[in-house]
C-alpha atoms as a PDB file:
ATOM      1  CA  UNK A   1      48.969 -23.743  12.859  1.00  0.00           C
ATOM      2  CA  UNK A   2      46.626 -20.692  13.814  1.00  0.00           C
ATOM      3  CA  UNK A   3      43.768 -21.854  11.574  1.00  0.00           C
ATOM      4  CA  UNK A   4      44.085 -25.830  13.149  1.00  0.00           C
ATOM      5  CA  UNK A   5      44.041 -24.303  16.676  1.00  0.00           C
ATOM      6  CA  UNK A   6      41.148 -22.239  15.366  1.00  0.00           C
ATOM      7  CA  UNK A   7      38.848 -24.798  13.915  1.00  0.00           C
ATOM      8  CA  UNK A   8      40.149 -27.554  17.049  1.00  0.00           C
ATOM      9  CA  UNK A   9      38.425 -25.033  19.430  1.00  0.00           C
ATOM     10  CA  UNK A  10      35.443 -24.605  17.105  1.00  0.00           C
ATOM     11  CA  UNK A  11      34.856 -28.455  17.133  1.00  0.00           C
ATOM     12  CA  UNK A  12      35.888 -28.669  20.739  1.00  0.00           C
ATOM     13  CA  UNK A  13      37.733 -32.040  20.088  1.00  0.00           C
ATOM     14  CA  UNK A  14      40.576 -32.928  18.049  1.00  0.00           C
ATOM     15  CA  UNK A  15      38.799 -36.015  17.305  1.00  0.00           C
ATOM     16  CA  UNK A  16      35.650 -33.784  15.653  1.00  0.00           C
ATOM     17  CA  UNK A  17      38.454 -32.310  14.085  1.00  0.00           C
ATOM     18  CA  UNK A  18      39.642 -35.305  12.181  1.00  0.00           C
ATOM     19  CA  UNK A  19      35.882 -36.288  11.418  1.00  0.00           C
ATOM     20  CA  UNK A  20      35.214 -33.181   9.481  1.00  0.00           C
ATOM     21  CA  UNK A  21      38.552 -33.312   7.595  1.00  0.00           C
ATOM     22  CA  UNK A  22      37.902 -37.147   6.929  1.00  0.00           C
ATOM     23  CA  UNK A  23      34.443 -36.538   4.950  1.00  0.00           C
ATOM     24  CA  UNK A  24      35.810 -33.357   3.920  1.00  0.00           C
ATOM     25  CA  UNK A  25      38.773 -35.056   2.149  1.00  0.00           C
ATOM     26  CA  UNK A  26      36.963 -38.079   1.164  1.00  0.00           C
ATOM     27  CA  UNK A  27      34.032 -36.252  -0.177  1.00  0.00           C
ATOM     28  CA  UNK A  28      36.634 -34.093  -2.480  1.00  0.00           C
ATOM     29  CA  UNK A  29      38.521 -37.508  -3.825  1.00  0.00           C
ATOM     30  CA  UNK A  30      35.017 -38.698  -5.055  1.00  0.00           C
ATOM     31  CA  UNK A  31      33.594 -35.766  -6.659  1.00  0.00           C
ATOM     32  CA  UNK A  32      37.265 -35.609  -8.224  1.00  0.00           C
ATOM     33  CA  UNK A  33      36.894 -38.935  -9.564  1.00  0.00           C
ATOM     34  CA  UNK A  34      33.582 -37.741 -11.167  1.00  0.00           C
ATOM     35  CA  UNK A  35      35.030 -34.469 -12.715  1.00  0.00           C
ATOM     36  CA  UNK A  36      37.427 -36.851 -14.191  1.00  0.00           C
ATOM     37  CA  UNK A  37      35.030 -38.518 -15.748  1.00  0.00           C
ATOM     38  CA  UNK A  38      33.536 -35.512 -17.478  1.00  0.00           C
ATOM     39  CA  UNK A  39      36.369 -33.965 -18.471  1.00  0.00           C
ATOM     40  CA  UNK A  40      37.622 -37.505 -20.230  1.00  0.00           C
ATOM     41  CA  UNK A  41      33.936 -37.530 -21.990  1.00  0.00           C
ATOM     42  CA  UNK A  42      33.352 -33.604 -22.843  1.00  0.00           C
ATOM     43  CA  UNK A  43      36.835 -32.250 -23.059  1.00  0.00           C
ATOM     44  CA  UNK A  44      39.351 -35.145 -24.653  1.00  0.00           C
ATOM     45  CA  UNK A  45      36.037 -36.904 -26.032  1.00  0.00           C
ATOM     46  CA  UNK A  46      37.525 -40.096 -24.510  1.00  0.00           C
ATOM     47  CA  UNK A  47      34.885 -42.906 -25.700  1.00  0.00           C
ATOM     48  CA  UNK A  48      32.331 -44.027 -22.880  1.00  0.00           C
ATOM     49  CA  UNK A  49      33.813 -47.341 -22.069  1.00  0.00           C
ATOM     50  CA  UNK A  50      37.567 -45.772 -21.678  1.00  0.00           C
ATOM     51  CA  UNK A  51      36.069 -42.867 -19.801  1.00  0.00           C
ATOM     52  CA  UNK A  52      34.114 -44.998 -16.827  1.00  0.00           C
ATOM     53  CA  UNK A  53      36.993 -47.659 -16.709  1.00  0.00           C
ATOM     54  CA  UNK A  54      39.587 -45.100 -16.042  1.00  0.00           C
ATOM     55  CA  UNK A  55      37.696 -43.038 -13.729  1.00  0.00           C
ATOM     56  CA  UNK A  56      35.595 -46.002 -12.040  1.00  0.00           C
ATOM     57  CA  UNK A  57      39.206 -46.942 -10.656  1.00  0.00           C
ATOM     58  CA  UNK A  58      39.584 -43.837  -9.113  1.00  0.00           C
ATOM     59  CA  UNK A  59      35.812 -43.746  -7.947  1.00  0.00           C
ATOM     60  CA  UNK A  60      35.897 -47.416  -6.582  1.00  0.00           C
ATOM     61  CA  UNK A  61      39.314 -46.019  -4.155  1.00  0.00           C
ATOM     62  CA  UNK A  62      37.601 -42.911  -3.372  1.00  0.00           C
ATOM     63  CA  UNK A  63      34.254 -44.501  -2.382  1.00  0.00           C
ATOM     64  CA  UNK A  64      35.970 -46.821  -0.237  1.00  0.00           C
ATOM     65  CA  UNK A  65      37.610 -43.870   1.916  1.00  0.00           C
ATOM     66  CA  UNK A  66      34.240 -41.967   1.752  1.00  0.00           C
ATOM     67  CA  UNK A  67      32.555 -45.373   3.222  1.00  0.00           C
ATOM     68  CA  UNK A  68      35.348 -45.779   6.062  1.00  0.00           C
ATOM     69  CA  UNK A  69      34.784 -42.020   6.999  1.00  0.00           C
ATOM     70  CA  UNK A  70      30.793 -42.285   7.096  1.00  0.00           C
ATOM     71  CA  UNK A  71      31.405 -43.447  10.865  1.00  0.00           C
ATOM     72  CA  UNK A  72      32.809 -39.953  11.375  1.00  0.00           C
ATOM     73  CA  UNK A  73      29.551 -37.754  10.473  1.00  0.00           C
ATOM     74  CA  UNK A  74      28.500 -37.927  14.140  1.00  0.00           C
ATOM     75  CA  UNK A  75      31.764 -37.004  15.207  1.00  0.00           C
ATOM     76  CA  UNK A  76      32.240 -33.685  13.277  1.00  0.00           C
ATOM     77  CA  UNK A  77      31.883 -34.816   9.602  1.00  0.00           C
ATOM     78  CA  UNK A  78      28.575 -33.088   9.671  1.00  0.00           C
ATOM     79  CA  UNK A  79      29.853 -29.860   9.338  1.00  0.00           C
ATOM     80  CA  UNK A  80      31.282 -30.293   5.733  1.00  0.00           C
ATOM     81  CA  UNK A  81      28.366 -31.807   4.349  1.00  0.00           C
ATOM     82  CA  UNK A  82      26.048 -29.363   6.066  1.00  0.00           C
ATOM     83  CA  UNK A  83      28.475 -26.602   3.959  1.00  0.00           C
ATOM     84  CA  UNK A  84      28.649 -28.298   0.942  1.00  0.00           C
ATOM     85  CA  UNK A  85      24.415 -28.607   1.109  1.00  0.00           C
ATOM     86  CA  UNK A  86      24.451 -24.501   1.936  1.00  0.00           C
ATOM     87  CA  UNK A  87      26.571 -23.790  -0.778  1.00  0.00           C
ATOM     88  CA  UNK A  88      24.631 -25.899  -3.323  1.00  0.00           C
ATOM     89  CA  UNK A  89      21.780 -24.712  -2.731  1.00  0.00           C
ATOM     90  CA  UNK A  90      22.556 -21.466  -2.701  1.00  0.00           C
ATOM     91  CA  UNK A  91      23.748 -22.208  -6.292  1.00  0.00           C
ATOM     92  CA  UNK A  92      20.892 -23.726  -7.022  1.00  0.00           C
ATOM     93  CA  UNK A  93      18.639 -21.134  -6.807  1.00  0.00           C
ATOM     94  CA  UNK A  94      20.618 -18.553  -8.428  1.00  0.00           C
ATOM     95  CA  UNK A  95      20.343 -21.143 -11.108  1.00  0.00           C
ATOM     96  CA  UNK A  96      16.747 -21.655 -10.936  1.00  0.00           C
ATOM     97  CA  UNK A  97      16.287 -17.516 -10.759  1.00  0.00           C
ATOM     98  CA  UNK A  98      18.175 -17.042 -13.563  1.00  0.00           C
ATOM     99  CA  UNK A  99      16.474 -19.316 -15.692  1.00  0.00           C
ATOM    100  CA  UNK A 100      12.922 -17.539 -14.562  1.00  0.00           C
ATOM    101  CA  UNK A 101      14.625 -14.477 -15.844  1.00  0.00           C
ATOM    102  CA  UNK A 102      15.530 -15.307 -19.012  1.00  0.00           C
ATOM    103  CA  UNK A 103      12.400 -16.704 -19.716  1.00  0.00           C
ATOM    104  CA  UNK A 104      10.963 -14.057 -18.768  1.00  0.00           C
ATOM    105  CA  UNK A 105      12.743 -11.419 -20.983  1.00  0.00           C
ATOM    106  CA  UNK A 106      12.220 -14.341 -23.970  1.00  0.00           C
ATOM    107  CA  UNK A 107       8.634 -13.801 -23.872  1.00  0.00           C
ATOM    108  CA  UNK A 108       8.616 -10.067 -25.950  1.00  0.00           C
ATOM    109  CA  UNK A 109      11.337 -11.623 -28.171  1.00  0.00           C
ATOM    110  CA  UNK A 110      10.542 -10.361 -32.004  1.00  0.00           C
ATOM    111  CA  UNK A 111      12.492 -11.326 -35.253  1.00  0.00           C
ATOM    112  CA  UNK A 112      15.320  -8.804 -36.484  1.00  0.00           C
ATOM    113  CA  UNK A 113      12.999  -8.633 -40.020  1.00  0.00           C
ATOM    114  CA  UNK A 114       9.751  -8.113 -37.398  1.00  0.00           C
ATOM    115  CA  UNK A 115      11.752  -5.591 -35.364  1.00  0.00           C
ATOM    116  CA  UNK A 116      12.868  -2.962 -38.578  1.00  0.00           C
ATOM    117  CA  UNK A 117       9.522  -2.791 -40.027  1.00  0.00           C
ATOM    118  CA  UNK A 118       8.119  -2.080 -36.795  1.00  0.00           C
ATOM    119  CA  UNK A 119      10.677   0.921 -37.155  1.00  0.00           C
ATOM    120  CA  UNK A 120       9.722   1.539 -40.479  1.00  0.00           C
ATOM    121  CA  UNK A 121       6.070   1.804 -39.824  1.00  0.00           C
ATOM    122  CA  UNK A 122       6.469   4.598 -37.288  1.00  0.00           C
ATOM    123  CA  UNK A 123       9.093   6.084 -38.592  1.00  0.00           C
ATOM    124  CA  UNK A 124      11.939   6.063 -36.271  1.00  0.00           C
ATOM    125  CA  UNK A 125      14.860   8.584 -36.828  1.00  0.00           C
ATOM    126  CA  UNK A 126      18.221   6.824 -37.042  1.00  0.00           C
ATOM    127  CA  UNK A 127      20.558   9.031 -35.640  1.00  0.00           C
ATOM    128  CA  UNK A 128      24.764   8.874 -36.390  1.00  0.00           C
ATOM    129  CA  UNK A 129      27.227   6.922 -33.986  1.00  0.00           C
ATOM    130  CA  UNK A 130      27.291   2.944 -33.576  1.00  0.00           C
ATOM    131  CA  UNK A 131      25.075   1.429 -30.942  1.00  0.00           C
ATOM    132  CA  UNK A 132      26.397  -2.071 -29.173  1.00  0.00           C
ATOM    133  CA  UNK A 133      23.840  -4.073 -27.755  1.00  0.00           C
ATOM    134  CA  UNK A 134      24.732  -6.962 -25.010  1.00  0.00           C
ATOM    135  CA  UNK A 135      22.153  -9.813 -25.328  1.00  0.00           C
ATOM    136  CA  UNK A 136      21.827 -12.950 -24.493  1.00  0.00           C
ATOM    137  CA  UNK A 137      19.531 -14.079 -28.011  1.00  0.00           C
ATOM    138  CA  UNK A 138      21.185 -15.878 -30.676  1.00  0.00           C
ATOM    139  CA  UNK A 139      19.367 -14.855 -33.726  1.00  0.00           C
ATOM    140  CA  UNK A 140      16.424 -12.264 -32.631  1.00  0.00           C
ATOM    141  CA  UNK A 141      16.575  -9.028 -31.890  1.00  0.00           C
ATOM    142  CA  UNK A 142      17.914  -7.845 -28.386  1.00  0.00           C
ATOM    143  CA  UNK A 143      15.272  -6.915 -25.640  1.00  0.00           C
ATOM    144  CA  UNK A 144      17.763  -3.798 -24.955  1.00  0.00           C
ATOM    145  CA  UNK A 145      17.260  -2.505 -28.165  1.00  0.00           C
ATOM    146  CA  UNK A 146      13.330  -2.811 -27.926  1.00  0.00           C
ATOM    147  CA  UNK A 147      12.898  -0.989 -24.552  1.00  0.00           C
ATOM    148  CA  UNK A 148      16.031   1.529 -26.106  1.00  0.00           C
ATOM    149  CA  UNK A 149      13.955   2.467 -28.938  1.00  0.00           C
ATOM    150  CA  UNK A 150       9.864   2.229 -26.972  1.00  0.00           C
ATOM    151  CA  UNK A 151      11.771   4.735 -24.446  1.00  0.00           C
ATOM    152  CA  UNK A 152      14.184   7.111 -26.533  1.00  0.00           C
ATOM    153  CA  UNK A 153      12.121   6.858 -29.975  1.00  0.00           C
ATOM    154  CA  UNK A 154      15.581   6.452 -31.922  1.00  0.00           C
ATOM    155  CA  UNK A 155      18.357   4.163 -33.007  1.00  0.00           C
ATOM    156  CA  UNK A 156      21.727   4.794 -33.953  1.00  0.00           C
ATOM    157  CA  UNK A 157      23.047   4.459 -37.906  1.00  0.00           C
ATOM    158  CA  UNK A 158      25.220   1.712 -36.912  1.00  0.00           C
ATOM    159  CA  UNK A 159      24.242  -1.494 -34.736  1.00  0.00           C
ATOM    160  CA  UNK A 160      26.300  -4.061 -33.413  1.00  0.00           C
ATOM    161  CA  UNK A 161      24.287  -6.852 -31.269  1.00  0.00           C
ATOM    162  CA  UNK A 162      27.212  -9.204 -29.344  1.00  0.00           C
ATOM    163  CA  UNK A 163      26.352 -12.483 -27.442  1.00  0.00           C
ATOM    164  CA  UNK A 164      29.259 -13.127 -25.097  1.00  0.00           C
ATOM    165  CA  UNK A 165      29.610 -16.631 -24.220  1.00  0.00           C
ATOM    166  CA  UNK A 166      30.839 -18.488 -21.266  1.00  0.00           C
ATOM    167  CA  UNK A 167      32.833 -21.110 -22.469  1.00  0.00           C
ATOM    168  CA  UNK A 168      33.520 -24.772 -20.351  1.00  0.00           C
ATOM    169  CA  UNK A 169      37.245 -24.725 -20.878  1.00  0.00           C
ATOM    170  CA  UNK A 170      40.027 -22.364 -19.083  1.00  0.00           C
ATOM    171  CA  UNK A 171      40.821 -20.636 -22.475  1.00  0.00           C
ATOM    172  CA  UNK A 172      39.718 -19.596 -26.340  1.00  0.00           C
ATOM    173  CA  UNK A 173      42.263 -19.096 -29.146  1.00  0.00           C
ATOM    174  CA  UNK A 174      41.892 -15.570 -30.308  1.00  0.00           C
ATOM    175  CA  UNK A 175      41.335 -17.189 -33.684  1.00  0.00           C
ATOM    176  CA  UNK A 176      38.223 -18.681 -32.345  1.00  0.00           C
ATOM    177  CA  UNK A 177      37.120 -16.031 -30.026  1.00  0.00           C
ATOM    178  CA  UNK A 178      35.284 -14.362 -32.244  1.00  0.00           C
ATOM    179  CA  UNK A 179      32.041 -14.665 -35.355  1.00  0.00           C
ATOM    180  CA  UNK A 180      30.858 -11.709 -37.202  1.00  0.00           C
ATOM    181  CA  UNK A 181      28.277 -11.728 -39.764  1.00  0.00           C
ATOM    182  CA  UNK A 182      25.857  -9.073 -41.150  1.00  0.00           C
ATOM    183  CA  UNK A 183      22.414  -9.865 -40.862  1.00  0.00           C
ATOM    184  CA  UNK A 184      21.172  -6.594 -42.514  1.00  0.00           C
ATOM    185  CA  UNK A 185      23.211  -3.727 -43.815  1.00  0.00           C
ATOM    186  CA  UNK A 186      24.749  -1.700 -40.741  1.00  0.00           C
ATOM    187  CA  UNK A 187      22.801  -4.348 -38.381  1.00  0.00           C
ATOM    188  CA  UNK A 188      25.837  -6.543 -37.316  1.00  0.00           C
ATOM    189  CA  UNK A 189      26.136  -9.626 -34.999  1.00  0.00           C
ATOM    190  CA  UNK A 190      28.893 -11.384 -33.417  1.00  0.00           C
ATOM    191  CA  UNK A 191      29.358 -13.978 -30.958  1.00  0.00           C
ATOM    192  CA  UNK A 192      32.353 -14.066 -28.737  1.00  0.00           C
ATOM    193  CA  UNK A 193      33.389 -16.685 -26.896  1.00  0.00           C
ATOM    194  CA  UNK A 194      35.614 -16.534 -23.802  1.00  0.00           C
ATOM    195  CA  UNK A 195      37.145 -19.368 -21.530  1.00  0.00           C
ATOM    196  CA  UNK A 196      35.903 -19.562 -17.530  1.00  0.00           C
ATOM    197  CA  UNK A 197      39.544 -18.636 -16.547  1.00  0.00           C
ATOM    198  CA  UNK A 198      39.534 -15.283 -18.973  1.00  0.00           C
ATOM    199  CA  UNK A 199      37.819 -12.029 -17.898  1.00  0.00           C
ATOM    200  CA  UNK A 200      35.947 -10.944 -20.845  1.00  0.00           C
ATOM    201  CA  UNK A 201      36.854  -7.364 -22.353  1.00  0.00           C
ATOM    202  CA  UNK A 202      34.437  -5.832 -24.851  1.00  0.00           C
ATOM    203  CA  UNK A 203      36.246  -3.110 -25.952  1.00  0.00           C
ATOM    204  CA  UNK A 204      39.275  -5.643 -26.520  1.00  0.00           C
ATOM    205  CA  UNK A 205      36.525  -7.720 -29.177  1.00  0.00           C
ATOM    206  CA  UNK A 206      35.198  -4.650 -31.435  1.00  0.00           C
ATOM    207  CA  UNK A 207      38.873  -3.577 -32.446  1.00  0.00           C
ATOM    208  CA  UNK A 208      39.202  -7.829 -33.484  1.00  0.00           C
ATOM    209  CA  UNK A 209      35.932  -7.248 -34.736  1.00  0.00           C
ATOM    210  CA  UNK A 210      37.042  -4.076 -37.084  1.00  0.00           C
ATOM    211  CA  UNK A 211      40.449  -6.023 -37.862  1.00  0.00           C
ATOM    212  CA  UNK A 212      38.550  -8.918 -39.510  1.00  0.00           C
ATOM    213  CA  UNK A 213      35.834  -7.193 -41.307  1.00  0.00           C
ATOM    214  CA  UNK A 214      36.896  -3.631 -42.358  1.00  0.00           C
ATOM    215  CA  UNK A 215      33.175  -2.710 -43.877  1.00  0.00           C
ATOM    216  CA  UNK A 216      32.291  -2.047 -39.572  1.00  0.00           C
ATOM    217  CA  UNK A 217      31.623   1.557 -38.588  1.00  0.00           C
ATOM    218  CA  UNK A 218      32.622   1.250 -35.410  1.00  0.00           C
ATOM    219  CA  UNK A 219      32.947   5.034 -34.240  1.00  0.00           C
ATOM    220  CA  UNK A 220      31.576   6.693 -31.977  1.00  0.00           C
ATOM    221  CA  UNK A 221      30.792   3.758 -29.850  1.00  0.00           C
ATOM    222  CA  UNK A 222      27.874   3.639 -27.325  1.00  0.00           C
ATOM    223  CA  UNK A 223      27.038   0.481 -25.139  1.00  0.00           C
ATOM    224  CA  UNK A 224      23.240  -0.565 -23.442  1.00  0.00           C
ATOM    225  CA  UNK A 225      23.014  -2.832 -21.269  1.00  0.00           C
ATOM    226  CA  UNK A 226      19.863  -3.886 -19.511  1.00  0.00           C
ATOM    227  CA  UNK A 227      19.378  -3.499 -16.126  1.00  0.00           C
ATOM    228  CA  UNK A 228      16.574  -5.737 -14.915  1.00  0.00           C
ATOM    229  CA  UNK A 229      14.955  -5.050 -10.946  1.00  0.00           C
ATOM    230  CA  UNK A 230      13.761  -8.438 -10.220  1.00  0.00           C
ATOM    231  CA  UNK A 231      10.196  -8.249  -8.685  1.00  0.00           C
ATOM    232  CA  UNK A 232       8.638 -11.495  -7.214  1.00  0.00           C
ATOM    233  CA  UNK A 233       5.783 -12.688  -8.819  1.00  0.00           C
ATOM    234  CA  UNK A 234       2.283 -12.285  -7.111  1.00  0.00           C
ATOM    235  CA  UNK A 235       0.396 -15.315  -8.437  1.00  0.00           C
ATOM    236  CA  UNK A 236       2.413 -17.776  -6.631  1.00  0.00           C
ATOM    237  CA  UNK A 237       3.519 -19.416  -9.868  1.00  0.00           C
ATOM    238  CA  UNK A 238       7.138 -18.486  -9.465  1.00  0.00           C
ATOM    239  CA  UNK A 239       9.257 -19.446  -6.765  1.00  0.00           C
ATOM    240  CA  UNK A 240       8.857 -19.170  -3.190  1.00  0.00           C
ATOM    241  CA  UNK A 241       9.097 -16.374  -1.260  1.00  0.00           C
ATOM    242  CA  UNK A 242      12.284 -17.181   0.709  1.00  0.00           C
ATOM    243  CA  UNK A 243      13.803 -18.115  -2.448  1.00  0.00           C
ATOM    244  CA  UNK A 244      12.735 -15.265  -4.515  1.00  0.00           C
ATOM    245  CA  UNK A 245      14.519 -12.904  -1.578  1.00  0.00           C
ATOM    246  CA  UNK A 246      17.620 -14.683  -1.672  1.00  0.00           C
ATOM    247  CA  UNK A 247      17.630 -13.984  -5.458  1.00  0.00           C
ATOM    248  CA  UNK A 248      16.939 -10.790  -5.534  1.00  0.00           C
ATOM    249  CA  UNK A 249      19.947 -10.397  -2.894  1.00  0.00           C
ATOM    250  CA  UNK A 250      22.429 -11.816  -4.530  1.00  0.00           C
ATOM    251  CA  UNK A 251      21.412 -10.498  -8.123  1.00  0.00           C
ATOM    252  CA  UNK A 252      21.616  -7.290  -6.374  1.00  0.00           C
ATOM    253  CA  UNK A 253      25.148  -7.597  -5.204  1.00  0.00           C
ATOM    254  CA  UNK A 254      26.100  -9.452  -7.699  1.00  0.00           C
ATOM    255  CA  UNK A 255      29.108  -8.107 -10.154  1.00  0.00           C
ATOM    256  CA  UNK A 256      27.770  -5.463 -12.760  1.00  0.00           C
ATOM    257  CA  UNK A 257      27.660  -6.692 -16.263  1.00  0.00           C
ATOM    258  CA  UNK A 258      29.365  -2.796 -17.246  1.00  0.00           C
ATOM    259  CA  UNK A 259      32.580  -4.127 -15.205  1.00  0.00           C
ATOM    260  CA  UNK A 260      32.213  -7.866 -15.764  1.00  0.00           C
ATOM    261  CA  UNK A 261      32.879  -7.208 -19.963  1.00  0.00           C
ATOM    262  CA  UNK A 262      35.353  -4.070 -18.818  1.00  0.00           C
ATOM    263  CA  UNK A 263      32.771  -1.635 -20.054  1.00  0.00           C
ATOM    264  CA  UNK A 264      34.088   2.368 -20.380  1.00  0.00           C
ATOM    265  CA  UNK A 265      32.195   4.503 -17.692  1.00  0.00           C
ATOM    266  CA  UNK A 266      31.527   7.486 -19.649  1.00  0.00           C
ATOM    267  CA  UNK A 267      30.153   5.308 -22.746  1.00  0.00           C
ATOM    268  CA  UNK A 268      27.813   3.152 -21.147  1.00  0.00           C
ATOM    269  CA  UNK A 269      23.374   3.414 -21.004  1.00  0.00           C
ATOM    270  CA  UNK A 270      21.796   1.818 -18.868  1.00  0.00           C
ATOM    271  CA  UNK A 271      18.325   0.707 -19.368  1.00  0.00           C
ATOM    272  CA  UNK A 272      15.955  -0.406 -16.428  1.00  0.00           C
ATOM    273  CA  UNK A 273      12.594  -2.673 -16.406  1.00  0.00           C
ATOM    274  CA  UNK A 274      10.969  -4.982 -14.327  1.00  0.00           C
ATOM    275  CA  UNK A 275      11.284  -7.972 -14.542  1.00  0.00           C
ATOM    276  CA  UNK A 276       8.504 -10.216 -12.438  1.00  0.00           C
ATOM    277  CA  UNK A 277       9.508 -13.922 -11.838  1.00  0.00           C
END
């Protein structure tokens, strides 16, 4: 009752009111209908003809509400669609910064062969204790344990590089969370994978990780992470300005990746460079 009162004296008329819930509602119905459809392709791999004659039912009601309420924008239906363009957007270019980054970082990518005789030829001490490495490569070696090794000239005995992975569905089976292999000997990788509705613990995958392979050394545990400050590029070949400072604000206040995985405090390095996009 409070928050009708509220938003009827922020449109002024009840009729606005009934406009912006109309598109609002309307809006939600179609975009519903179109979820539908993805999750009926993607997710029950429902064949293409099944998939659009199910959902176009739903679509062709929807659209027909969505038509009836176009009348409306004028009359307070703005407002939702004005939101719902804000909020993409904003999404939108924390997409498109993201992707600047990680190209970015991908550019001093080296093979995990490339990367040990590197260490080899200048003789890097390997010191005891088991280093994990948070990375987003599949195969090569991590950019964290580059700049860990230009910076401290020395690696630990034991390495364990783990890709986390954001799943598209709500939940993983423990029995598929999680893929070990060893690429070299003490140089281990994994992959774990972890549904959208799961908060990903770290800590939780290296004990599965010990359980299914008892040959990992595991002790003594250490965890880098990166720590990137994102620096707009100078060259104008990046983004624009205003979107390069909306970036940089929310990457700033955006959740750490330490508490994200449910990193310990007291075992965690972090490792800074600038990243220009």
């Amino acid at each position: 009752m409070v928050v009708t009162v509220g938003l009827t004296l922020f449109f002024g008329k009840s009729d606005n009111l009934a406009g912006a819930y109309g598109i609002a509602v309307s809006a939600t119905m179609m975009l519903t209908s179109g979820l539908l459809f993805i999750a009926m392709r993607e997710v029950w791999g429902w064949s293409l003809l099944m998939s659009a004659s199910v959902a176009g039912v739903f679509l062709c009601i929807d659209a027909c509400f969505f038509l009836a309420n176009l009348a409306k924008v004028g009359q307070g239906g703005y407002v939702p669609l004005l939101l719902a363009g804000l909020v993409y957007g904003i999404m939108l270019i924390w997409h498109a910064g993201s992707v600047k980054v990680a190209q970015r970082l991908g550019e001093q990518i080296i093979t995990v062969d490339e990367f040990m005789d590197w260490m080899k030829s200048q003789n890097i001490p390997r010191v005891p204790g088991t280093g994990v490495f948070l990375t987003r490569t599949a195969h090569d070696a991590p950019p964290v344990m580059i700049w860990h090794v230009k910076h401290n000239r020395a690696l630990q005995e034991n390495l364990f590089v783990l890709n986390a992975v954001i799943e598209a569905i709500p939940w993983i089976k423990n029995s598929e969370r999680l893929l070990v292999s060893e690429v070299q000997p003490n140089y281990w990788r994994a992959t774990a994978r972890f549904g959208f509705m799961e908060k990903p613990d770290i800590p939780a995958v290296l004990k599965q990780a010990c359980s299914q392979d008892h040959s990992l050394k595991l002790g003594d545990v250490v965890y880098y992470v990166g720590h990137g400050t994102i620096v707009p590029r100078e060259d104008g070949r990046g983004l624009a300005k205003w979107q390069d400072a909306l970036y940089i604000a929310m990457e700033r206040n955006s959740v750490h990746v330490s508490d994200f995985f449910q990193l310990p405090n007291d075992s965690v390095v972090l490792i800074g460079r600038r990243v220009v996009i």
